[in-house]
C-alpha atoms as a PDB file:
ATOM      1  CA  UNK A   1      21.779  54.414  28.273  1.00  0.00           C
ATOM      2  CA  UNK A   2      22.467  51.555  25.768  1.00  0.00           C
ATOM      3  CA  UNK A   3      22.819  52.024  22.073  1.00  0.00           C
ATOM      4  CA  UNK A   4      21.170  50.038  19.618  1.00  0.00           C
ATOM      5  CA  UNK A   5      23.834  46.968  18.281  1.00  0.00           C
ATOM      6  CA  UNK A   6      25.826  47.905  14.968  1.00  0.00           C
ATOM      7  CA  UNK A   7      24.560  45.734  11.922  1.00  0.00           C
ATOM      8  CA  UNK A   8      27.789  44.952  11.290  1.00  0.00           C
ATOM      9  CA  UNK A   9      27.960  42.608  14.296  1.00  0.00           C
ATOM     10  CA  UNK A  10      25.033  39.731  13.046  1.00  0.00           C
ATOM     11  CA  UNK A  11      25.345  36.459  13.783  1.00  0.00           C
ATOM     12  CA  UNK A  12      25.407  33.655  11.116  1.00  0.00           C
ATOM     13  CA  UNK A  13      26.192  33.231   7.836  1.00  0.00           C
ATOM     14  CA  UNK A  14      27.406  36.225   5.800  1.00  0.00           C
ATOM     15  CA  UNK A  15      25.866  37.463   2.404  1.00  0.00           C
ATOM     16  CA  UNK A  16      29.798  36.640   0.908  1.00  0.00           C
ATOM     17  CA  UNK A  17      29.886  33.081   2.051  1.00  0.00           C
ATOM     18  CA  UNK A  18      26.403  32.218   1.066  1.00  0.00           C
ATOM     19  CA  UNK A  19      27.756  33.691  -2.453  1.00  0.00           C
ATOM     20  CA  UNK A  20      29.916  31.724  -2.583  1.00  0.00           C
ATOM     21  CA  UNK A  21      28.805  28.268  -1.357  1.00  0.00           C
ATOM     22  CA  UNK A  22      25.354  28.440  -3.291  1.00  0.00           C
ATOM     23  CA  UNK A  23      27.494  27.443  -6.867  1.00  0.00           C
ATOM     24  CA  UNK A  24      28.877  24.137  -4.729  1.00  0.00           C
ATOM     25  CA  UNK A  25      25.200  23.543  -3.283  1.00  0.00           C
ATOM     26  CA  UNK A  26      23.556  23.427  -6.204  1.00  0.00           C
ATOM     27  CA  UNK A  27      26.299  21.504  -7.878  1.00  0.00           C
ATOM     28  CA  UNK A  28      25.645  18.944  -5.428  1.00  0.00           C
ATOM     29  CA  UNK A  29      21.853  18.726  -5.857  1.00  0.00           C
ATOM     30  CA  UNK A  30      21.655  18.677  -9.507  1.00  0.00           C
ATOM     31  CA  UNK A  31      24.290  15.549  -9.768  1.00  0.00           C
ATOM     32  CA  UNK A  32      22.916  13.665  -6.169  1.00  0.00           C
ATOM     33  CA  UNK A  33      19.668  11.368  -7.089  1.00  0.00           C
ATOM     34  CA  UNK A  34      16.359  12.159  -5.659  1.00  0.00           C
ATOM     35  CA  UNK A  35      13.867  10.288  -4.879  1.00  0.00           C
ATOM     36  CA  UNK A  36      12.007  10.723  -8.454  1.00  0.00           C
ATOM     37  CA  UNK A  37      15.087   9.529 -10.036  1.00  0.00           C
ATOM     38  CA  UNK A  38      14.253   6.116 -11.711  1.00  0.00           C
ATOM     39  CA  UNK A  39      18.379   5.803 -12.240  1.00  0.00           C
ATOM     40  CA  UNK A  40      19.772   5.253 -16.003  1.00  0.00           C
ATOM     41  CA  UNK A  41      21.393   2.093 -15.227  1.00  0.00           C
ATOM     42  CA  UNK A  42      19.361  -0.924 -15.745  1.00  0.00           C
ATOM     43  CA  UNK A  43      21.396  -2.784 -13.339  1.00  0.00           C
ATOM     44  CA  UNK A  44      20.043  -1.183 -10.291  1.00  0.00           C
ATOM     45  CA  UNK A  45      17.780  -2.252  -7.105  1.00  0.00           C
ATOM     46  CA  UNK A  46      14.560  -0.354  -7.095  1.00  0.00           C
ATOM     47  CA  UNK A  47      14.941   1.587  -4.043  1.00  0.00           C
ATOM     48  CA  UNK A  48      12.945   0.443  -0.222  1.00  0.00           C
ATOM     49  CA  UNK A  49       9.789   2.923  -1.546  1.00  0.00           C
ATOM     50  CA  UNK A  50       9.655   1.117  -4.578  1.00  0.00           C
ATOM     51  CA  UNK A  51       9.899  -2.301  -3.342  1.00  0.00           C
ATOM     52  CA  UNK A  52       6.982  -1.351  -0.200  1.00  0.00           C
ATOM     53  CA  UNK A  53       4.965  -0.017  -2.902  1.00  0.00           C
ATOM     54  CA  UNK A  54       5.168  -2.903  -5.234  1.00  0.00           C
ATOM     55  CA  UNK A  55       4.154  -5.034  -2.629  1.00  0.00           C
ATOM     56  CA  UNK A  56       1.525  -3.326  -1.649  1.00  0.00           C
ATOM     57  CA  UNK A  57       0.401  -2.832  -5.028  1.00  0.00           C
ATOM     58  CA  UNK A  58       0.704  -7.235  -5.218  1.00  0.00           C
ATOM     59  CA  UNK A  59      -1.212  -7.505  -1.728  1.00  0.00           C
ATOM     60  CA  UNK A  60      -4.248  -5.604  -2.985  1.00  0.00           C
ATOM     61  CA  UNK A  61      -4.004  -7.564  -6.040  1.00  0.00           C
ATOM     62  CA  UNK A  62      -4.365 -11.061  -4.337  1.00  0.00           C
ATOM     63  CA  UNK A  63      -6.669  -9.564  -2.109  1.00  0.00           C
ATOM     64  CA  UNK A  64      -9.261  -9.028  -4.711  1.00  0.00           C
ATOM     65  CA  UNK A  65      -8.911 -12.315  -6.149  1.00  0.00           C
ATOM     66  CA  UNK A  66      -9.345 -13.290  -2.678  1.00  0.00           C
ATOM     67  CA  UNK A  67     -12.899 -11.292  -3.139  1.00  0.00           C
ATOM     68  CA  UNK A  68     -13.287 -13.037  -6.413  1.00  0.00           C
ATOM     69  CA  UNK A  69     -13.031 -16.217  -5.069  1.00  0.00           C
ATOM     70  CA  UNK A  70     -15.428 -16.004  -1.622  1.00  0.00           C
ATOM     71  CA  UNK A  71     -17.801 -13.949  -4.524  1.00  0.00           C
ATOM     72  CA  UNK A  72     -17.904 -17.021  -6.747  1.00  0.00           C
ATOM     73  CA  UNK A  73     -18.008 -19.775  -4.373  1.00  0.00           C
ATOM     74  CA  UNK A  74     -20.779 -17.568  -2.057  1.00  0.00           C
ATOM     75  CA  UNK A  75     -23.020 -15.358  -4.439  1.00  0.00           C
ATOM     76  CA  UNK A  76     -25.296 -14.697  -2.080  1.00  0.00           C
ATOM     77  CA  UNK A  77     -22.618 -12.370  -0.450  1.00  0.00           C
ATOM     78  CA  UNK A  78     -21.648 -10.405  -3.675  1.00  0.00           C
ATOM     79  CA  UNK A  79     -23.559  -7.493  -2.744  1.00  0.00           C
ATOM     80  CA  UNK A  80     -22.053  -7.465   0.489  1.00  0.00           C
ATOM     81  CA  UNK A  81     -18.419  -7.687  -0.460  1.00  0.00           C
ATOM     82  CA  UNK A  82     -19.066  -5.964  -3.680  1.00  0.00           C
ATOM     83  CA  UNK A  83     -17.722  -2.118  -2.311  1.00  0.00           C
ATOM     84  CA  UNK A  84     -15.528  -3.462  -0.206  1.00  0.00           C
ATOM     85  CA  UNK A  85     -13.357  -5.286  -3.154  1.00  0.00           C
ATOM     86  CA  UNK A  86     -13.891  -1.750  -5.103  1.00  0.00           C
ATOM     87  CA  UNK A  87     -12.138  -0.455  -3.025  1.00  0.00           C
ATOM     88  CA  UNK A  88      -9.392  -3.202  -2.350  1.00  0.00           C
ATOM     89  CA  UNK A  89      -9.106  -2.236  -5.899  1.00  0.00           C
ATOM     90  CA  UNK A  90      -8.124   1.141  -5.781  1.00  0.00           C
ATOM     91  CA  UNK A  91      -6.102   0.587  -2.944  1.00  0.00           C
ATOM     92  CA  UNK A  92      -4.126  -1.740  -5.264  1.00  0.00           C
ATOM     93  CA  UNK A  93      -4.001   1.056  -7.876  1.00  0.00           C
ATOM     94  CA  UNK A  94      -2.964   3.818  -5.523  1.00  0.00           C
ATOM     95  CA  UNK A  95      -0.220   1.565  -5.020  1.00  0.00           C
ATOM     96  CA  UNK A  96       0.721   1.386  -8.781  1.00  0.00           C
ATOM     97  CA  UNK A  97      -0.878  -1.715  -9.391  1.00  0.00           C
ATOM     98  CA  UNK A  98      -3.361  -2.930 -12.026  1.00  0.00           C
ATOM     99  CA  UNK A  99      -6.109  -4.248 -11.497  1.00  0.00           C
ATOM    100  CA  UNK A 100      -9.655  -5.154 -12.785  1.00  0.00           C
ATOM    101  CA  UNK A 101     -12.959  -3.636 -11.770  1.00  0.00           C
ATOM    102  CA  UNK A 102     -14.641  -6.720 -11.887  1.00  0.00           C
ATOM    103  CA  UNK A 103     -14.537 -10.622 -10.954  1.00  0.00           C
ATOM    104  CA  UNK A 104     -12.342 -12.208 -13.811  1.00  0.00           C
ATOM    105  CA  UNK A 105     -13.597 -15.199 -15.215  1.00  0.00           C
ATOM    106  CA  UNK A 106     -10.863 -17.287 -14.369  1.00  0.00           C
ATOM    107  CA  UNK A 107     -10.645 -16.647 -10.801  1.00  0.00           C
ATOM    108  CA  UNK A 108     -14.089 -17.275 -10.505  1.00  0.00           C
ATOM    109  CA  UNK A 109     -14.122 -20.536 -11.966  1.00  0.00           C
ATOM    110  CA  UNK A 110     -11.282 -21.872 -10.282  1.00  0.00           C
ATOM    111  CA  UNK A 111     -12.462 -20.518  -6.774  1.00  0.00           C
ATOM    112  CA  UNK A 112     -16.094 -22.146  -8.124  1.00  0.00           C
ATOM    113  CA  UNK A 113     -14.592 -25.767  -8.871  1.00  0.00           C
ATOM    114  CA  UNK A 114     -12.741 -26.097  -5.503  1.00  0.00           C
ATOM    115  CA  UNK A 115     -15.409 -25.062  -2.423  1.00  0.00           C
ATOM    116  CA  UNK A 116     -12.409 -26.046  -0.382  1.00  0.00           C
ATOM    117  CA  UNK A 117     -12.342 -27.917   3.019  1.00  0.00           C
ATOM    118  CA  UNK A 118     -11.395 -26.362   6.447  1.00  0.00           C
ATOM    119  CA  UNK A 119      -9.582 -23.684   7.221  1.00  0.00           C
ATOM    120  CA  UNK A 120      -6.664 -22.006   5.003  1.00  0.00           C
ATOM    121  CA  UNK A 121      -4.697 -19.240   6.713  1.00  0.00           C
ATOM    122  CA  UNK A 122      -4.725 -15.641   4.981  1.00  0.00           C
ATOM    123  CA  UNK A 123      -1.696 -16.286   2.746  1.00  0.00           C
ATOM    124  CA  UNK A 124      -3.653 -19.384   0.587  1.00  0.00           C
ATOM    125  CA  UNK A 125      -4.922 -19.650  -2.531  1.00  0.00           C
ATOM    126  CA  UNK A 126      -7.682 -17.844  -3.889  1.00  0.00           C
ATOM    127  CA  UNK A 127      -9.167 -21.121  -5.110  1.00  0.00           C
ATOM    128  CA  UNK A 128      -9.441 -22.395  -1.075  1.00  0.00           C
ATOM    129  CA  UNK A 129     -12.847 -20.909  -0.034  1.00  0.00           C
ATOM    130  CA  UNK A 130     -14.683 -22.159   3.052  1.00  0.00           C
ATOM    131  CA  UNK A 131     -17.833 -24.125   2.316  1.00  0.00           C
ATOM    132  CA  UNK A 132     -19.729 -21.908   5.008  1.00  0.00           C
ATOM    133  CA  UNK A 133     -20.339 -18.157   3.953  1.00  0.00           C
ATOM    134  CA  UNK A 134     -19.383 -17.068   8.004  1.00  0.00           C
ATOM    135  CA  UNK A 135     -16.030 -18.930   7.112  1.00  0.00           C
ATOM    136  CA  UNK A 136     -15.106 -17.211   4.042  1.00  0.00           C
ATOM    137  CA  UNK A 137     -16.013 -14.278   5.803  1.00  0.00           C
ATOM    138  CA  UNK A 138     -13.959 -14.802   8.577  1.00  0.00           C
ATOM    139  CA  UNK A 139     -11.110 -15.554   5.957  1.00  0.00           C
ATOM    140  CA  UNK A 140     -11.383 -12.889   4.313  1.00  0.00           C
ATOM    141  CA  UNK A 141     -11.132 -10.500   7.657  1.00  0.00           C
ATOM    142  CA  UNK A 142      -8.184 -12.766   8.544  1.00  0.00           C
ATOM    143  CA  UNK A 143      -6.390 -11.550   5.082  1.00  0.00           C
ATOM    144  CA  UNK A 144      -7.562  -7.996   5.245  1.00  0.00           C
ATOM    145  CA  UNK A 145      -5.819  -7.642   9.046  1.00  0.00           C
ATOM    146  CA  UNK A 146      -2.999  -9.609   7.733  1.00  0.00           C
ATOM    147  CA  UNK A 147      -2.260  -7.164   5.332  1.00  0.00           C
ATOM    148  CA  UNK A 148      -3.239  -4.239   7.584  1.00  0.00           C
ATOM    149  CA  UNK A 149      -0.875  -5.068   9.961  1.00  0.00           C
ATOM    150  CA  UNK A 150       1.949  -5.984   7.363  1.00  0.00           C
ATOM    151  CA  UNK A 151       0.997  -2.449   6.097  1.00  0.00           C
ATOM    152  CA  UNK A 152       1.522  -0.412   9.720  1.00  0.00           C
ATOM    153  CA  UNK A 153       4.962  -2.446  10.057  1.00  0.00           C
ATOM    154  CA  UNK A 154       6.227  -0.675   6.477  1.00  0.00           C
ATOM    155  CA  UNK A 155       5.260   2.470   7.343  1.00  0.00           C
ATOM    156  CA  UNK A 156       7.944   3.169  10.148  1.00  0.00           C
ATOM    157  CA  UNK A 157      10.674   2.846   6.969  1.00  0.00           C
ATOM    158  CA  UNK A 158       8.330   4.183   4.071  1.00  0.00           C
ATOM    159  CA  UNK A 159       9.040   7.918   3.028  1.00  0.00           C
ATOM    160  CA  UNK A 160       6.088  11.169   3.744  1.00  0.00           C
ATOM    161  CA  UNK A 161       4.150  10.339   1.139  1.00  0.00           C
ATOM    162  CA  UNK A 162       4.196   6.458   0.893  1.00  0.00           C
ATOM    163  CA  UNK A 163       3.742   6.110   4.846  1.00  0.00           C
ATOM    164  CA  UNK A 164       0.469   8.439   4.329  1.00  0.00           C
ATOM    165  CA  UNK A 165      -0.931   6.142   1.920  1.00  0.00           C
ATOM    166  CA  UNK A 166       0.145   3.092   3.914  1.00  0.00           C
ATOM    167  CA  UNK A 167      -1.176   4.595   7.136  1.00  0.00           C
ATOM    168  CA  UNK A 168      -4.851   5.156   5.008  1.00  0.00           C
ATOM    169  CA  UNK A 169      -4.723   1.831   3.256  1.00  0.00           C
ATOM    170  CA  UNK A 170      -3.605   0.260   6.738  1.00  0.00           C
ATOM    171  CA  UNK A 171      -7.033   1.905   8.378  1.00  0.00           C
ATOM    172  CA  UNK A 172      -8.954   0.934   5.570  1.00  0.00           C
ATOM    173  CA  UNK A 173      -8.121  -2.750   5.686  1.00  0.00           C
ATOM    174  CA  UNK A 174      -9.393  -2.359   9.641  1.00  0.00           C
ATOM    175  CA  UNK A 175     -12.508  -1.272   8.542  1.00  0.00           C
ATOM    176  CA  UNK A 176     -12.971  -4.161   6.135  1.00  0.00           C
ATOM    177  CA  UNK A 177     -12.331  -6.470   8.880  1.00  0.00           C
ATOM    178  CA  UNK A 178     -14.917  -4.926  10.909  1.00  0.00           C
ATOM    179  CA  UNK A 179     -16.974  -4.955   8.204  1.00  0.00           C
ATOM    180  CA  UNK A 180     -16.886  -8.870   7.727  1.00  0.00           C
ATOM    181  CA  UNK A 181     -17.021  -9.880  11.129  1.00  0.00           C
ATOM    182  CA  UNK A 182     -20.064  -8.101  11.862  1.00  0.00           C
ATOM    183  CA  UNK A 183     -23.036 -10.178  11.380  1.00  0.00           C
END
């Protein structure tokens, strides 16, 4: 017959040494930064989260005035593109960004004085819209799975939180581009 094991044989830590290493462990958390920290000095680099969500924040941004611009040279597609820029938008204030609700008045006169000629990759100007609606539609798809993708890449070195949001915004921006290339 076997007896039951003594508790005073456990394995792992002991309620003594826990006593006495939970002073030093929370000495070490409360003087280590955390991610929240912004950091006192001004000197320092915003950290790999920050700098992935800034850009972000600056790709949405350019994006909509990418909207702006195919909205103004193309009216006849505003209703089209209208909730897909609201929510470029957000996506650019989820991000930390700011930006309008609506068309600003300067992008749309710029993007209205210059039609633009041929094709300009993802990464141009606002201002350089395609003559042919099924052009600046195809631009605009060609930005919004440019960024996508850019998006999916950050996501493998973004923290929880931010790769969620990337990951969403990422599948959004898919969407969008099926979206404009469907006739």
């Amino acid at each position: 017959m076997s007896f039951p094991p003594s508790p005073r044989a456990r394995s792992g830590p002991r309620r003594r040494s826990l006593l006495a290493v939970a002073p030093a462990a929370l000495l070490v958390a409360g003087c280590s930064a955390g991610p929240g920290d912004s950091g006192a000095g001004g000197g320092s680099r915003p950290s790999a989260a920050d700098r992935a969500r800034a850009r972000a924040a600056r790709d949405s941004g350019e994006l909509a005035a990418r909207y702006d611009a195919v909205v103004a040279a193309h009216p006849k597609l505003a209703e089209r593109l209208r909730p897909l820029r609201a929510e470029v938008v957000r996506h650019a204030e989820a991000f930390g960004g700011t930006a309008d609700s609506s068309p600003s008045p300067s992008a749309a006169a710029s993007a209205s004085g210059t039609p633009g000629s041929g094709k300009a990759g993802p990464s141009a100007s606002p201002a350089a819209v395609p003559a042919k609606p099924k052009d600046a539609l195809a631009e605009l798809a060609a930005a919004e799975r440019e960024i996508a993708d850019r998006r999916v890449k950050a996501l493998l070195d973004a923290p929880g939180e931010l790769a969620r949001l990337l990951a969403s915004v990422a599948a959004a921006g898919a969407a969008h581009v099926y979206l404009l290339t469907e006739a």
